[in-house]
C-alpha atoms as a PDB file:
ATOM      1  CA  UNK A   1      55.792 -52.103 -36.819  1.00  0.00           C
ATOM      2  CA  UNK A   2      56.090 -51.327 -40.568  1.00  0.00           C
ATOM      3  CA  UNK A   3      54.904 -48.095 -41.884  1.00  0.00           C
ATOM      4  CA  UNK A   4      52.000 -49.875 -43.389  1.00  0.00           C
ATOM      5  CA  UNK A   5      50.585 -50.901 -40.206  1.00  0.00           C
ATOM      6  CA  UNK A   6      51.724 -47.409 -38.613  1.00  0.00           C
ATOM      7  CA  UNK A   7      49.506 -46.309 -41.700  1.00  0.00           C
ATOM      8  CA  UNK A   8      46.300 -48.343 -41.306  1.00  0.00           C
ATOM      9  CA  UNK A   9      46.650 -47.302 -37.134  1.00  0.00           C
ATOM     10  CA  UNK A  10      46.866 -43.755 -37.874  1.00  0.00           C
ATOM     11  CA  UNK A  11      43.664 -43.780 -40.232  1.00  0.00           C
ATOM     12  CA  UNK A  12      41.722 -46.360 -37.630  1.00  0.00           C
ATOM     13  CA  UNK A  13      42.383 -44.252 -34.520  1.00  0.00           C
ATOM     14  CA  UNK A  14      41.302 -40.751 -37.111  1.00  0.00           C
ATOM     15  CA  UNK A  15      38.156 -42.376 -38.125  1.00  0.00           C
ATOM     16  CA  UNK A  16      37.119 -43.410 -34.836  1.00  0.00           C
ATOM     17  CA  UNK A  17      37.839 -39.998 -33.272  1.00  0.00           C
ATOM     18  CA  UNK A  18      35.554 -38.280 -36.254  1.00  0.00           C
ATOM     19  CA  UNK A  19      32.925 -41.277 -34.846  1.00  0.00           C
ATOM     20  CA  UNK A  20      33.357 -42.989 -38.262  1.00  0.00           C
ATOM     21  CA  UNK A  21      33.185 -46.299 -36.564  1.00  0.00           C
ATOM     22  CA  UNK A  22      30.104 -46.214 -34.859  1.00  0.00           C
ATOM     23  CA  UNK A  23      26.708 -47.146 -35.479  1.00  0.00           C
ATOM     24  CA  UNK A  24      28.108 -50.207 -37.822  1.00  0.00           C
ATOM     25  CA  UNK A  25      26.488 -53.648 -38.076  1.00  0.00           C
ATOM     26  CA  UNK A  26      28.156 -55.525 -35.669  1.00  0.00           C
ATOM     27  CA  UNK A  27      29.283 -53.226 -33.283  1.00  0.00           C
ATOM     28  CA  UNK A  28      30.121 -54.764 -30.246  1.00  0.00           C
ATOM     29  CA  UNK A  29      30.044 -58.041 -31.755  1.00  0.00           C
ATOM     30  CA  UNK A  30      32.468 -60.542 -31.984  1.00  0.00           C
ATOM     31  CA  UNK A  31      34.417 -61.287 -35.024  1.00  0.00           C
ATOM     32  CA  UNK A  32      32.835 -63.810 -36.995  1.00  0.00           C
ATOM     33  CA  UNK A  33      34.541 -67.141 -37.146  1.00  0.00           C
ATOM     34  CA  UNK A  34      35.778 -67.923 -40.622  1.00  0.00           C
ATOM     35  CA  UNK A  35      39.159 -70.338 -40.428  1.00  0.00           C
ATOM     36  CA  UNK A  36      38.301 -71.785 -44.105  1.00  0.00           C
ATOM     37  CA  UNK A  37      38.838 -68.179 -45.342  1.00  0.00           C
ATOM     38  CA  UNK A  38      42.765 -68.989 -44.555  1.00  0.00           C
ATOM     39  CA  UNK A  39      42.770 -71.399 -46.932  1.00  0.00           C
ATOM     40  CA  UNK A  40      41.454 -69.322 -49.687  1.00  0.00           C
ATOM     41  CA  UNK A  41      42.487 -66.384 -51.741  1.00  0.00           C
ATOM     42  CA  UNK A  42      41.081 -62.756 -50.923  1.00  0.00           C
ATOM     43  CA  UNK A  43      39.143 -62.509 -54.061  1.00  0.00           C
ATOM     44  CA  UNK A  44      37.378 -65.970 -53.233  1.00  0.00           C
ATOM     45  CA  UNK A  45      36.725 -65.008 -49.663  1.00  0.00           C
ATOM     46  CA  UNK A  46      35.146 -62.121 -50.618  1.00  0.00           C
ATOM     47  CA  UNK A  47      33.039 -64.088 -53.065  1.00  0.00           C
ATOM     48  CA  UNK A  48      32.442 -66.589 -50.527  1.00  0.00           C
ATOM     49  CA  UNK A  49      31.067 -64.261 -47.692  1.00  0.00           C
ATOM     50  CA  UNK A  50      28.951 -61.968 -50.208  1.00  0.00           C
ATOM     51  CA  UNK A  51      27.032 -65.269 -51.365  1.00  0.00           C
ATOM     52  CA  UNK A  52      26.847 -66.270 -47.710  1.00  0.00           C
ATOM     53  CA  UNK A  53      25.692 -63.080 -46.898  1.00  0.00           C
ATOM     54  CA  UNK A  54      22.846 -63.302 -49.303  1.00  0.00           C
ATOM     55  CA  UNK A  55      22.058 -67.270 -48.698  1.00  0.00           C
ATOM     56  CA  UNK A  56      22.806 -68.439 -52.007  1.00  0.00           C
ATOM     57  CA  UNK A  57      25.153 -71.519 -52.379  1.00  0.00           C
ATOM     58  CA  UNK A  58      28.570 -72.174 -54.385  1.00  0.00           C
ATOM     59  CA  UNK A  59      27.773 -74.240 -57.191  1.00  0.00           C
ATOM     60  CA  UNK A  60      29.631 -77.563 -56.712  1.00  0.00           C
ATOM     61  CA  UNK A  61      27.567 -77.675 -53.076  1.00  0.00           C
ATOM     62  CA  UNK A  62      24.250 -77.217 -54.829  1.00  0.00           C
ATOM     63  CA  UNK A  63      25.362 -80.129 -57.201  1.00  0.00           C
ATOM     64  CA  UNK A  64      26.533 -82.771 -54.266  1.00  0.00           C
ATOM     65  CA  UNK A  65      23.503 -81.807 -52.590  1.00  0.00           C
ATOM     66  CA  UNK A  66      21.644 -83.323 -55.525  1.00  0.00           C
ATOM     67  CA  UNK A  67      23.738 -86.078 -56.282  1.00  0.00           C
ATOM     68  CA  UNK A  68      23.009 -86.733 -52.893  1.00  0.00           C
ATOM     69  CA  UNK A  69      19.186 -86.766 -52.825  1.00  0.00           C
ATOM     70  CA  UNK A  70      19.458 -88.309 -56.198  1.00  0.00           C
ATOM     71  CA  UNK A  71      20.963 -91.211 -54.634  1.00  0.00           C
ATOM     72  CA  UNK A  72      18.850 -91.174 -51.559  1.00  0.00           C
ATOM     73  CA  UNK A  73      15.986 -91.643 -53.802  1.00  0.00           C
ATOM     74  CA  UNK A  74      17.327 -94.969 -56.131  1.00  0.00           C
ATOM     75  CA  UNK A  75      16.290 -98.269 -55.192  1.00  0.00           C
ATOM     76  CA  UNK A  76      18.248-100.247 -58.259  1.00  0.00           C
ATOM     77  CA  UNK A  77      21.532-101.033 -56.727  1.00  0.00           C
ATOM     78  CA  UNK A  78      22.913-100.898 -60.007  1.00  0.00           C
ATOM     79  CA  UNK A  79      21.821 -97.123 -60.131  1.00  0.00           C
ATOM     80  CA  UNK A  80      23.234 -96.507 -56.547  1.00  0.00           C
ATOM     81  CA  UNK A  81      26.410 -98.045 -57.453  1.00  0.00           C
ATOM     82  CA  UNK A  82      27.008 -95.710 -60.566  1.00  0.00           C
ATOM     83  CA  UNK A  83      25.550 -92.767 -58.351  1.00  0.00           C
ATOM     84  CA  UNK A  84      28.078 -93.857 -55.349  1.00  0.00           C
ATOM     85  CA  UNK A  85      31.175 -93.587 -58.093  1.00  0.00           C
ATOM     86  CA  UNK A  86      30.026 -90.229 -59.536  1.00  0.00           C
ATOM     87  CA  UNK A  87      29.617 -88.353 -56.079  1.00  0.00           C
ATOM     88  CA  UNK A  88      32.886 -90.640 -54.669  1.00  0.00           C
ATOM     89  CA  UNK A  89      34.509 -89.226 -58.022  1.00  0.00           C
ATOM     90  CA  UNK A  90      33.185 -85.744 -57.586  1.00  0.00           C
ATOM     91  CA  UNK A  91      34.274 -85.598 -53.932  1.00  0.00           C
ATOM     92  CA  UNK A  92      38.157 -86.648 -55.139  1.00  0.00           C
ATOM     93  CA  UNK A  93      38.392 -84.390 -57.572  1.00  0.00           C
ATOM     94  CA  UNK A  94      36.910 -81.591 -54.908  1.00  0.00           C
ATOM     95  CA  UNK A  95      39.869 -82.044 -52.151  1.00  0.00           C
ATOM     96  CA  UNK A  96      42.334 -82.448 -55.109  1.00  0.00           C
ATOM     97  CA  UNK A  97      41.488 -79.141 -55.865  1.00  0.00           C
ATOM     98  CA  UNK A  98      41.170 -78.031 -52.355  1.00  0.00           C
ATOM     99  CA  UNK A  99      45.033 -79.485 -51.368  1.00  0.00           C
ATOM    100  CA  UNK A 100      46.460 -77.601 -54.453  1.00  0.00           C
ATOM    101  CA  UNK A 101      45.497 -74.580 -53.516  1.00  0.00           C
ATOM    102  CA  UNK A 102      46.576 -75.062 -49.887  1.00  0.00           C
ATOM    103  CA  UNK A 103      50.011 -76.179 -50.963  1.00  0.00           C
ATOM    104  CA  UNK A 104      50.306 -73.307 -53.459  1.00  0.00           C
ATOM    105  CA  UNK A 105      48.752 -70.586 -50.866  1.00  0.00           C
ATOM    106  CA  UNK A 106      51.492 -72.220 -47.905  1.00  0.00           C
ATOM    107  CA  UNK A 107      54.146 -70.574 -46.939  1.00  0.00           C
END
């Protein structure tokens, strides 16, 4: 154990003998599950869970959610075709990003 974690124990087992640790949302509770956070960095995690927290979207899912009503709602199959290649597009260009920054956050 390095003296970090000896650290962080020392503090936990304090605070919970001062009673620190009680009464907090979620006692008793579970951890939530959250494997995407893995993939991310701290600072987006964060970012992540606070919007989650507070029911608002990211962005880029508020704008395939359109694309995809958007395309629900055309009838000219030339529309739907050019609507088909932006959100096909969109969704490349999404897990590009999202395989970068698991190969750069690996190991």
């Amino acid at each position: 154990m390095s003296w970090f974690d000896r650290l962080a124990e020392r503090r936990m087992q304090a605070a919970r003998l001062q009673g620190q640790l009680q009464g907090l949302e979620g006692e008793g509770k579970p951890l939530p599950e959250r494997p995407g956070d893995a993939l991310v960095s701290a600072g987006d995690a964060l970012g992540f869970r606070i919007m989650a927290e507070a029911g608002v979207l990211p962005e880029e899912i508020v704008l395939k959610k359109a694309a995809r009503a958007e395309l629900a709602q055309a009838t000219d199959p030339q529309a739907r075709k050019a609507l088909m290649a932006r959100l096909a597009d969109r969704d490349m260009r999404q897990s590009m990003a999202e395989e970068a920054r698991r190969r750069f956050l690996a190991p």
